[in-house]
Every structure is written in structure tokens, then in C-alpha cells.
N, C-alpha and C. Protein backbone atom coordinates (compact mmCIF):
# COMPACT_ATOMS: atom_id res chain seq x y z
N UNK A 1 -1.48 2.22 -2.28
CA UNK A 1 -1.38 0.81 -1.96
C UNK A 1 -2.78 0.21 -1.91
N UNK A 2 -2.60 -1.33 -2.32
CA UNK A 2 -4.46 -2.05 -2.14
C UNK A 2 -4.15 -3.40 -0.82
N UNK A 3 -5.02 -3.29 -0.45
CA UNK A 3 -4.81 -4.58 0.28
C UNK A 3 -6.50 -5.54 0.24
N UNK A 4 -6.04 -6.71 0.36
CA UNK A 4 -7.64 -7.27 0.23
C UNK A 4 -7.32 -8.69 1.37
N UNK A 5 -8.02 -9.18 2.16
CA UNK A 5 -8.13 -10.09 3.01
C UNK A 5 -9.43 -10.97 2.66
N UNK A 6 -9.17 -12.17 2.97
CA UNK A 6 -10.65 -13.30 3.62
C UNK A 6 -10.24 -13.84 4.45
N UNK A 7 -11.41 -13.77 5.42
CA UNK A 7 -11.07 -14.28 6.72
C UNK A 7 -11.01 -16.13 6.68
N UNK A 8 -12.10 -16.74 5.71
CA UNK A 8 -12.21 -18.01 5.76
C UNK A 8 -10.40 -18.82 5.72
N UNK A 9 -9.75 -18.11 4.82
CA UNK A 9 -8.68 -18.31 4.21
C UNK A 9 -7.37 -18.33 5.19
N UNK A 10 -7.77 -17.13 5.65
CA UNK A 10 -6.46 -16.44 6.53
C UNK A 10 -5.61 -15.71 5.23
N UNK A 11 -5.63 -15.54 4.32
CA UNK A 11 -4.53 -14.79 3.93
C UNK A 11 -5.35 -13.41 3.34
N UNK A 12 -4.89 -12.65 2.96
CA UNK A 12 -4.35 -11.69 2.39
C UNK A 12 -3.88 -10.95 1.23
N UNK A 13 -3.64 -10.46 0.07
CA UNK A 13 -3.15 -9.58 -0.78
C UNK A 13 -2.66 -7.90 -0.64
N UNK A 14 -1.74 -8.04 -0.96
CA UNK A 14 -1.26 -6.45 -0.80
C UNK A 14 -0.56 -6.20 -1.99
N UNK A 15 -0.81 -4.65 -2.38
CA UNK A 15 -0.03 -4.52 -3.82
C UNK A 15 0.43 -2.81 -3.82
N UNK A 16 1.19 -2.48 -4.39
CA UNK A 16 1.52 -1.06 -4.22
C UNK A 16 1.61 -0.38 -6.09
N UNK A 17 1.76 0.85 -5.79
CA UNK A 17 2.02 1.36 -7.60
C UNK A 17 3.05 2.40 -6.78
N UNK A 18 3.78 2.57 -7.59
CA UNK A 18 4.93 3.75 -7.19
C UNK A 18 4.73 4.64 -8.77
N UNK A 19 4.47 5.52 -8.73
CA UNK A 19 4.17 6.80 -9.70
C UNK A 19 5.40 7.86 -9.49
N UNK A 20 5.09 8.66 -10.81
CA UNK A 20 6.04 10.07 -10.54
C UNK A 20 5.26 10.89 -10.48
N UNK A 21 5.77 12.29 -10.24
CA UNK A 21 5.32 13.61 -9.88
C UNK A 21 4.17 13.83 -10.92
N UNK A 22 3.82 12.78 -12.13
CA UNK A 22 3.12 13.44 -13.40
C UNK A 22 1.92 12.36 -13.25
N UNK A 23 2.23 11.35 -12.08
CA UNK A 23 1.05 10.10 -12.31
C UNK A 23 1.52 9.20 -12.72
N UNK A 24 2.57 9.11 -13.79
CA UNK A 24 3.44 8.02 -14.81
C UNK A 24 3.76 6.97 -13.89
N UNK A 25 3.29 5.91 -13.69
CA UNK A 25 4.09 4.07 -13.27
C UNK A 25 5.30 3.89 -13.78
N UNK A 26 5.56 4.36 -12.45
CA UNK A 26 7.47 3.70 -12.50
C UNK A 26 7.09 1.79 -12.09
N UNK A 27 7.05 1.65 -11.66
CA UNK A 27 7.06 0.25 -10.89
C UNK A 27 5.65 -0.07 -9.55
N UNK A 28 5.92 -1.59 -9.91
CA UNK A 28 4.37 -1.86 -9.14
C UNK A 28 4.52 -2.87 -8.17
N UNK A 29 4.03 -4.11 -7.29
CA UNK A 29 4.73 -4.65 -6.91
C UNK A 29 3.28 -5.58 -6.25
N UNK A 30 3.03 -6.86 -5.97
CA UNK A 30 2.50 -7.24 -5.42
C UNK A 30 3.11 -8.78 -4.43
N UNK A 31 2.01 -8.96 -3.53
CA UNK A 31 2.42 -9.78 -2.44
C UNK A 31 1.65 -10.79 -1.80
N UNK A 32 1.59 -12.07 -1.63
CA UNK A 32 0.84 -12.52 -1.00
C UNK A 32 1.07 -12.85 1.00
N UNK A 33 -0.01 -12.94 1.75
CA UNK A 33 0.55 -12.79 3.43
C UNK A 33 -0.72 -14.09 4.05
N UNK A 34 0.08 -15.20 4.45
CA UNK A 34 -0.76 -16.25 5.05
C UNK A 34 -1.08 -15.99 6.42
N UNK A 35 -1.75 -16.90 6.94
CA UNK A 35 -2.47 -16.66 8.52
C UNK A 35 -2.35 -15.38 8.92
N UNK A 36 -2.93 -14.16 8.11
CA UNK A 36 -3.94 -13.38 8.62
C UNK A 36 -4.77 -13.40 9.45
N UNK A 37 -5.28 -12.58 10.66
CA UNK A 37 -6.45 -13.49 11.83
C UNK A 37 -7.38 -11.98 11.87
N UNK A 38 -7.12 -10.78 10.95
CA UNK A 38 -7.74 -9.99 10.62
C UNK A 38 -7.65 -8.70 10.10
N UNK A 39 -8.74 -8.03 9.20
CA UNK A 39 -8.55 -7.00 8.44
C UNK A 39 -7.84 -5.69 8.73
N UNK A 40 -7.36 -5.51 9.88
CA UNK A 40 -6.14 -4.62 10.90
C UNK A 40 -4.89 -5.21 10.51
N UNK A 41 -4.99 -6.29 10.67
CA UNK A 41 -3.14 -6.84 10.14
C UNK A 41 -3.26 -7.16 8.65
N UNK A 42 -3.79 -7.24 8.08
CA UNK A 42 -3.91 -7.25 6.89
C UNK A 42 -3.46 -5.85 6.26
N UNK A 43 -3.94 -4.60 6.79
CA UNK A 43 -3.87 -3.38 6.46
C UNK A 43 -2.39 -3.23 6.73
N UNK A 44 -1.66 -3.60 7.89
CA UNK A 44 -0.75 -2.90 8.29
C UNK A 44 0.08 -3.78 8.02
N UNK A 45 0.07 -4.89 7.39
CA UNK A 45 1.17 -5.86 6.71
C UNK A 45 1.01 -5.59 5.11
N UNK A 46 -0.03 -5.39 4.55
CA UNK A 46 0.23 -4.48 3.50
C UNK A 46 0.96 -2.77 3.55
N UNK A 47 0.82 -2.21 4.15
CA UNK A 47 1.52 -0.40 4.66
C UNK A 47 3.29 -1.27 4.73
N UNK A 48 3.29 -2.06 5.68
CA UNK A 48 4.71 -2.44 6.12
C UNK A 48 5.61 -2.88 5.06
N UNK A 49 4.65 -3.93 4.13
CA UNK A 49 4.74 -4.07 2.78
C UNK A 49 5.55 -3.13 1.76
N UNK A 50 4.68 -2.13 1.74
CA UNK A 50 5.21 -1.04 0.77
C UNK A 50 5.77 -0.28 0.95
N UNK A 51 6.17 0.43 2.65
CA UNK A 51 7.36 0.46 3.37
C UNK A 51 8.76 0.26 2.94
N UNK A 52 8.82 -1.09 3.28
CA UNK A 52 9.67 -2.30 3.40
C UNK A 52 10.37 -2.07 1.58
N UNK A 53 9.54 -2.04 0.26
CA UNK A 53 9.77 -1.91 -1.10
C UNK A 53 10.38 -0.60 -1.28
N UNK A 54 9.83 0.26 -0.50
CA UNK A 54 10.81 1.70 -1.13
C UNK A 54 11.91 1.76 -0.47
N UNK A 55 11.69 1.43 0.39
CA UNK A 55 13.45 1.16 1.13
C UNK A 55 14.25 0.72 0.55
N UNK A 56 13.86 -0.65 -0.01
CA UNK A 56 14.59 -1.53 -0.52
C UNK A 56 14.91 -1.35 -2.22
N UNK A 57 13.87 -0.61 -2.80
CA UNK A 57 14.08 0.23 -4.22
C UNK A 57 15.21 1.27 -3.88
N UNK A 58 15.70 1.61 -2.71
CA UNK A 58 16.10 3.28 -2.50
C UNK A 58 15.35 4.50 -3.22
N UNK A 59 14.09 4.12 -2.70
CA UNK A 59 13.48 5.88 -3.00
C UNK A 59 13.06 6.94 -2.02
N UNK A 60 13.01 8.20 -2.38
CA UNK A 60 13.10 9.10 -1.70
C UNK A 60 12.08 10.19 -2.03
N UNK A 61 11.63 10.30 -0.76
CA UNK A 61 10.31 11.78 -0.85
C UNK A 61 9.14 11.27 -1.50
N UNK A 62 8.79 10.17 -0.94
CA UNK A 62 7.47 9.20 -1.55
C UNK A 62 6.63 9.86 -0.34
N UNK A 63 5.14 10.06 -1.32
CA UNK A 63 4.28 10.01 -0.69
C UNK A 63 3.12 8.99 -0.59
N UNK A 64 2.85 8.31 0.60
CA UNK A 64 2.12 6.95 0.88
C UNK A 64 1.11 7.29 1.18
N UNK A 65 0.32 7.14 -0.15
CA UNK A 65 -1.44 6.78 -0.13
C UNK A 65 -2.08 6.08 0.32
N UNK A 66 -2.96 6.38 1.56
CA UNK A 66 -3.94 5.19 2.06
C UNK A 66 -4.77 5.29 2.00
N UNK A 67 -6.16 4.89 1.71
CA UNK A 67 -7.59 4.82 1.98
C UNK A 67 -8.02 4.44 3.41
N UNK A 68 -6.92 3.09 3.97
CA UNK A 68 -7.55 2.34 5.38
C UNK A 68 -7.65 2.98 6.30
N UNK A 69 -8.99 2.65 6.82
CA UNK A 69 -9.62 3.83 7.86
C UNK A 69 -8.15 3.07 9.39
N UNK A 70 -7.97 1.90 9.21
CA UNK A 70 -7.42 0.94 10.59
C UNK A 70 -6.09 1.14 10.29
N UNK A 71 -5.56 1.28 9.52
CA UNK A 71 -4.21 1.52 9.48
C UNK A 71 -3.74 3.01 9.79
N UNK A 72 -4.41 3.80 9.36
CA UNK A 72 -4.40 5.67 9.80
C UNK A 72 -4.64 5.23 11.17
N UNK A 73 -5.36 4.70 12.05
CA UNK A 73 -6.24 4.66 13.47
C UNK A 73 -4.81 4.04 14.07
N UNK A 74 -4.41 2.92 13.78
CA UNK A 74 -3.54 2.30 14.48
C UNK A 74 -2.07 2.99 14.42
N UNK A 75 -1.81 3.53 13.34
CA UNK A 75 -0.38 4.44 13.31
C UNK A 75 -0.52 5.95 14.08
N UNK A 76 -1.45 6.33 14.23
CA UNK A 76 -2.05 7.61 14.70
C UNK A 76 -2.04 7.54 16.15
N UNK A 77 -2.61 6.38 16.71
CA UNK A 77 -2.57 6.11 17.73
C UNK A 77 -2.48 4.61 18.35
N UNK A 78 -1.32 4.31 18.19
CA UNK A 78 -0.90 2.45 18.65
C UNK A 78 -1.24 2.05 20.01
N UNK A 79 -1.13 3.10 20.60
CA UNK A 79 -1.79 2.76 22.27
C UNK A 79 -2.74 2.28 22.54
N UNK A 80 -3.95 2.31 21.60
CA UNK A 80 -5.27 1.80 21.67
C UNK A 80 -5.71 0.61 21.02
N UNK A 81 -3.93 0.10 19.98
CA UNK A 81 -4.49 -1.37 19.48
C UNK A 81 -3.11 -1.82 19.48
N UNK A 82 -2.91 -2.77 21.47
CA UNK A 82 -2.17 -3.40 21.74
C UNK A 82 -1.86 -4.96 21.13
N UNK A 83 -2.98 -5.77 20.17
CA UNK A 83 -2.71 -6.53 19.20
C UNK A 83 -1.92 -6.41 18.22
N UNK A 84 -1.92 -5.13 17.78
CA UNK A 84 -0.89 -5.55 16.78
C UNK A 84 0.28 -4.09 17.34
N UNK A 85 0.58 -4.22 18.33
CA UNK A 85 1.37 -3.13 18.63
C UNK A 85 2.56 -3.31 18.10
N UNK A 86 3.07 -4.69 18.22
CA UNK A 86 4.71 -5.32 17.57
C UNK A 86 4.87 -4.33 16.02
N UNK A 87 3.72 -4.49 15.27
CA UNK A 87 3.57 -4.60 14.11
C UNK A 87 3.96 -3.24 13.67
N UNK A 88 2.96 -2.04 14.63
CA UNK A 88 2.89 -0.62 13.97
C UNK A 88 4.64 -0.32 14.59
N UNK A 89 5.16 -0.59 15.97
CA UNK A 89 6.55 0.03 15.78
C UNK A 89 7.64 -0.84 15.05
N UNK A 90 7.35 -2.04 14.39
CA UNK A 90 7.95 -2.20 13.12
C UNK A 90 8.13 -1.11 12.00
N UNK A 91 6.82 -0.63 11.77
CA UNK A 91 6.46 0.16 10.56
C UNK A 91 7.08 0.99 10.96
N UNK A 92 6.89 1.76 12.48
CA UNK A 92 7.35 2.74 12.94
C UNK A 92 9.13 3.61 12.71
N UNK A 93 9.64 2.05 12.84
CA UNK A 93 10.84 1.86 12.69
C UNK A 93 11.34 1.80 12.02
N UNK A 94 10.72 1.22 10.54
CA UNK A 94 11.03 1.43 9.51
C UNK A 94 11.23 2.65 8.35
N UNK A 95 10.37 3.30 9.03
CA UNK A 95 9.33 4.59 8.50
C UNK A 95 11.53 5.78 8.68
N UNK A 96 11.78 5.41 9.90
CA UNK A 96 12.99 5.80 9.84
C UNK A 96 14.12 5.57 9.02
N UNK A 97 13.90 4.70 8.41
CA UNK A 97 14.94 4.43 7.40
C UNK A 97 14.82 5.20 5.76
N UNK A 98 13.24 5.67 5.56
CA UNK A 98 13.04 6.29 4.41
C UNK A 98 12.91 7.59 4.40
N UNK A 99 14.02 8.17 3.60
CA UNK A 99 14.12 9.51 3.52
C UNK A 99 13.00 10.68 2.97
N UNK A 100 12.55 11.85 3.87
CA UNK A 100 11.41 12.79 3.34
C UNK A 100 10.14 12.08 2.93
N UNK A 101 9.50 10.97 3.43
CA UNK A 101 8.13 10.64 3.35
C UNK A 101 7.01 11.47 3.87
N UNK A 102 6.63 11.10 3.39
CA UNK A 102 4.82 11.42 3.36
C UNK A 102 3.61 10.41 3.79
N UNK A 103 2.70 10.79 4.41
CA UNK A 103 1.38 9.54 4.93
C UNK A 103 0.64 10.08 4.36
N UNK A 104 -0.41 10.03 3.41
CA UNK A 104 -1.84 10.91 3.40
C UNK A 104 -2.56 10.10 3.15
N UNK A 105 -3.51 10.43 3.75
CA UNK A 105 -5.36 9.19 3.86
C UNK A 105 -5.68 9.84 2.57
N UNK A 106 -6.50 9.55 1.55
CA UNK A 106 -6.97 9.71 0.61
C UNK A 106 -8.10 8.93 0.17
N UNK A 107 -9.44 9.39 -0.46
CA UNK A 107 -10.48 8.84 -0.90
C UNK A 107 -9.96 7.01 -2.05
N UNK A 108 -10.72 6.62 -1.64
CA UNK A 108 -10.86 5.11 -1.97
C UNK A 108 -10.38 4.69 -3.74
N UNK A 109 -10.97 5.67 -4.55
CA UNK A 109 -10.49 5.88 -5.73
C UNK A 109 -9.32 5.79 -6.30
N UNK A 110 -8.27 6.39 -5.67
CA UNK A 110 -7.18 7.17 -6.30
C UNK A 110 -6.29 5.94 -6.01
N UNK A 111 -6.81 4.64 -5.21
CA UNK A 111 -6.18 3.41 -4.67
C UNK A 111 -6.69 1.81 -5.98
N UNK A 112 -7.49 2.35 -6.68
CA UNK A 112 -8.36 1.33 -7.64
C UNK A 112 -7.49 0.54 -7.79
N UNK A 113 -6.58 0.88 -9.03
CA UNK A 113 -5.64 0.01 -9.59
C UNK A 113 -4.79 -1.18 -8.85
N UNK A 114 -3.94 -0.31 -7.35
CA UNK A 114 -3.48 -1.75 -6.52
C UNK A 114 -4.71 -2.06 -5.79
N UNK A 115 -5.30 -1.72 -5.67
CA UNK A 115 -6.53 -2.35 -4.77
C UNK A 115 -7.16 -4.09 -5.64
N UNK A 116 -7.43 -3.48 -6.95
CA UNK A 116 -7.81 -4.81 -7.90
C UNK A 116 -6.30 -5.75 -8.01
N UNK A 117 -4.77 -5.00 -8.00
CA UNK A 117 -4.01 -6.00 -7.56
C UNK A 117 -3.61 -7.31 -6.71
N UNK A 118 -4.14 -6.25 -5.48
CA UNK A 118 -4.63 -7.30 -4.12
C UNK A 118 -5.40 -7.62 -4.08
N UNK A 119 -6.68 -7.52 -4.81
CA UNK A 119 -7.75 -8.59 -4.55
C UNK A 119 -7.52 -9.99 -5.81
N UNK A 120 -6.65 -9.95 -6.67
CA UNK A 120 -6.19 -10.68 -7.07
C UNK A 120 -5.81 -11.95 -6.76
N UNK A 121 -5.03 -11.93 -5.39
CA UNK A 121 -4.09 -12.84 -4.20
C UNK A 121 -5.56 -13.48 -4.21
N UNK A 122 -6.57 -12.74 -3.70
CA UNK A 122 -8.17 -13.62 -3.34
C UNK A 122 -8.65 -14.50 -4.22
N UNK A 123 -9.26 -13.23 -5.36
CA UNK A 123 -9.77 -13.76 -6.31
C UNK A 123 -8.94 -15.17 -7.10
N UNK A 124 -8.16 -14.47 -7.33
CA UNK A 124 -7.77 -15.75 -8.77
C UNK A 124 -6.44 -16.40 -8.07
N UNK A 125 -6.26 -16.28 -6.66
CA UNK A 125 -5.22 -17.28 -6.06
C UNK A 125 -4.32 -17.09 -6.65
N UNK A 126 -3.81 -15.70 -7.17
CA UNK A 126 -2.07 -15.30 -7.38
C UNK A 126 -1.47 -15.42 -6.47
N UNK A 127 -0.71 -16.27 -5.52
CA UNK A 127 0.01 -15.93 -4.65
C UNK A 127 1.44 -15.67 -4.40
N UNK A 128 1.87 -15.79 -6.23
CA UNK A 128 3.08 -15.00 -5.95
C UNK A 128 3.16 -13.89 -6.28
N UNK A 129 4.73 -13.74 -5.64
CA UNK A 129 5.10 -11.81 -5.39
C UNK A 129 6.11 -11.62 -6.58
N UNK A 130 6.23 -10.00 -6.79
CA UNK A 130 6.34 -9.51 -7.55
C UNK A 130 6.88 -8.18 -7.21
N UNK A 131 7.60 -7.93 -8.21
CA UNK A 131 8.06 -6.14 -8.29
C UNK A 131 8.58 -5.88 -9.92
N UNK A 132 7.52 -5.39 -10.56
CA UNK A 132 7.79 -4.87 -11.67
C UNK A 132 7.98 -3.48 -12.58
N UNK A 133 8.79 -3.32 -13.66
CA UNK A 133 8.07 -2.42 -14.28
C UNK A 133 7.88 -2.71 -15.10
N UNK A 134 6.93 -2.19 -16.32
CA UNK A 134 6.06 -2.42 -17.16
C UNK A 134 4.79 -3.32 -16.83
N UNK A 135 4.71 -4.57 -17.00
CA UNK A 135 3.45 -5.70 -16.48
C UNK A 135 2.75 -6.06 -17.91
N UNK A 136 1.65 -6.82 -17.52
CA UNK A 136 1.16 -7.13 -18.49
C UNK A 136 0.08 -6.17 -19.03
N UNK A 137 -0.20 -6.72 -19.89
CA UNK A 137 -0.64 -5.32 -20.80
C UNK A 137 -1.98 -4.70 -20.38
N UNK A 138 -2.71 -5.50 -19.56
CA UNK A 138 -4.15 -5.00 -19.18
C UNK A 138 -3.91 -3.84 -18.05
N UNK A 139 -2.19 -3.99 -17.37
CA UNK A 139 -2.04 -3.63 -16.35
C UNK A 139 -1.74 -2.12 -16.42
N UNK A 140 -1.07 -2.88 -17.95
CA UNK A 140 -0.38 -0.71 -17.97
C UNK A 140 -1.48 -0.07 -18.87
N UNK A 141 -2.52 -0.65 -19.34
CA UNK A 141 -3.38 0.40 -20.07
C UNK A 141 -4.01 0.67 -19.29
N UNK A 142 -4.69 0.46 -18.04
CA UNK A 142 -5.27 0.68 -16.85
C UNK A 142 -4.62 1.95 -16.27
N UNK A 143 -3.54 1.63 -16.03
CA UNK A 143 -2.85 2.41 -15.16
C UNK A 143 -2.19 3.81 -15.97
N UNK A 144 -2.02 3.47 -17.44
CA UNK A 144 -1.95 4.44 -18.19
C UNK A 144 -3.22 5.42 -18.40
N UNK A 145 -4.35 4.79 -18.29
CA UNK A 145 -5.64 5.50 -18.52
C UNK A 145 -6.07 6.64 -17.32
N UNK A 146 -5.49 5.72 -16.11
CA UNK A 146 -5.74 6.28 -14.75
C UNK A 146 -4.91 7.42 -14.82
N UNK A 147 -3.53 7.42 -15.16
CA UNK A 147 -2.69 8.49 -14.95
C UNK A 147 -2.76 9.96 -16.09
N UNK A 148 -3.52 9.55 -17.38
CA UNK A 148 -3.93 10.88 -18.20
C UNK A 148 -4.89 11.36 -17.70
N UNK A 149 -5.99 10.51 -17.25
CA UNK A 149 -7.64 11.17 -17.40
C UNK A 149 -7.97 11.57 -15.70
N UNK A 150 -7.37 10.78 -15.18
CA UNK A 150 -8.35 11.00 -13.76
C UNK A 150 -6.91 11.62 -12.66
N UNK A 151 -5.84 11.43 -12.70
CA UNK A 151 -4.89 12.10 -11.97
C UNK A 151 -5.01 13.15 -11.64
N UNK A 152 -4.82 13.30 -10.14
CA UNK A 152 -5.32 14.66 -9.57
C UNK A 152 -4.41 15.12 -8.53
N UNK A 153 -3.70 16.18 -8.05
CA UNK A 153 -3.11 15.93 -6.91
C UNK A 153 -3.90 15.83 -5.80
N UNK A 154 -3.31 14.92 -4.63
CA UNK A 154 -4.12 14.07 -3.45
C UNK A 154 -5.06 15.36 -2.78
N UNK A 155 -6.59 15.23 -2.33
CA UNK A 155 -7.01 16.16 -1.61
C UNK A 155 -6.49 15.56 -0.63
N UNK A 156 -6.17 15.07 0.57
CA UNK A 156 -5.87 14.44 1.65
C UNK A 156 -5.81 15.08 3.40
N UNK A 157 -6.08 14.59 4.12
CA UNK A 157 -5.61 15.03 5.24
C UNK A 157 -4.07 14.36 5.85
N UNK A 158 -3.13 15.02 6.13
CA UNK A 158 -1.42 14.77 6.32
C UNK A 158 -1.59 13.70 7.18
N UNK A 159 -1.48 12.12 7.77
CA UNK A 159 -1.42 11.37 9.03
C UNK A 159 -0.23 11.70 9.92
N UNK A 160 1.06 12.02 9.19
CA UNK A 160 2.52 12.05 9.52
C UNK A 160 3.60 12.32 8.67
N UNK A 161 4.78 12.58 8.60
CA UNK A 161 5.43 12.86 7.96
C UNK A 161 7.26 13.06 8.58
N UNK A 162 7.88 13.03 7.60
CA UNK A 162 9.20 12.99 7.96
C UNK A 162 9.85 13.93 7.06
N UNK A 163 10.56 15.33 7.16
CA UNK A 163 11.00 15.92 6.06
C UNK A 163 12.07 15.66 5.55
């Protein structure tokens, strides 16, 4: 998943890639999120985000890639960030509805592709949402390039999990 925020703005971008076992883009999905009041809810309204899409795709035994140092911190331990506490046992709660998931923190890289999704919402004021497969063409040669040459399985440390 990518997420990108400005504070001047208040909003937000969040975008996800859903892959198979080989790297291959099944489907992608992006989002825009107004009055944002900071880069913590931004993180965890993007996570809730992509949550919220596999549920609603019905998929199963996904594993959820994060880079965000605040979203691992706040799901790990919600006791210590009573601001957005509503928010993480949303996720929390949700997290129950999807069958055999996975959390793993993962280096910043392996997130490129939705990351330049969501900074999109910023940059070029996309603010509508989306759930696709295929995309436009810059999108899948990107993401096609990413998934032959550089696909790796995740080094990661586990945050949580559900079998």
C-alpha cells in the first residue's frame, strides 16, 4: 500500500496493488481522504483503506505490506496513541472479517508503485477513487517491470497475523 498526505491541504492519497503469489497485478485501487489533521491518520486511513478493499473484493490469505513506521507503532500498540484510538479498533475490527491475513513491515521499495499512486491525489489533484484491473498503460508497464526484475519474497519482520 502507498499513502501520501499535505498538511497545508488536509487531505491525503492512499492506493493499494493486490499481486499474486508470482508478483503478477491482479488489481489496484486508489483513493482520495479530506480533512486529514495528520500523517498518523493518514497512514491508518490508508491501512483501513486497503483493509476495507479486500474484504470487499472477497480475498483471502493476503499479505499486507507496510513500510509506515506509525501505522506498525499504532496497531502494535494503540494504548499509546489515544487520538486515533477510534480508528486502529476500526481496523482492528475489521482485520476480523478477513480470512488468514498477514501484516509485514517491509523496506520502502517494495511499496514504489502505490506509493507514486498516492502521491498522485497530491501531486496532480486526482481525487477520484478507483479499483481496477489492468490501468493505464504507464501503470502496468511499471508494475509489470517491477514484478519480473525486482520481485523478491518480503524480508520482513511479522506485526500480526490471523491464520
Amino acid at each position: 500500500m502507498g499513502i501520501a498526505w499535505e498538511r497545508p491541504n488536509a487531505y491525503s492519497g492512499a492506493a493499494w496493488i493486490l499481486r499474486d503469489h508470482n508478483g503478477k497485478t491482479i488489481m489496484h485501487s486508489r483513493r482520495s481522504f479530506s480533512g486529514v489533521q495528520s500523517q498518523m491518520e493518514a497512514e491508518l486511513l490508508g491501512f483501513k483503506f486497503a483493509v476495507e478493499s479486500m474484504i470487499s473484493t472477497h480475498q483471502c490469505g493476503v499479505i499486507l505490506e507496510s513500510h509506515y513506521q506509525l501505522v506498525r507503532e499504532a496497531m502494535l500498540f494503540p494504548q499509546r496513541y489515544v487520538l486515533v484510538h477510534g480508528l486502529v479498533d476500526s481496523i482492528h475490527m475489521m482485520l476480523t472479517d478477513l480470512d488468514g491475513w498477514q501484516c509485514v513491515h517491509v523496506v520502502e521499495e517494495r511499496n514504489k508503485p502505490a506509493s507514486e499512486i498516492a502521491q498522485s491525489v497530491i501531486n496532480e489533484n486526482r481525487l477520484s477513487s478507483y479499483i481496477a484491473r489492468g490501468g493505464p498503460r504507464w501503470l502496468q508497464l511499471r508494475l509489470c517491470a517491477e514484478a519480473t526484475s525486482t520481485f523478491i519474497p518480503p524480508l520482513v519482520r511479522y506485526l500480526f497475523h490471523q491464520a
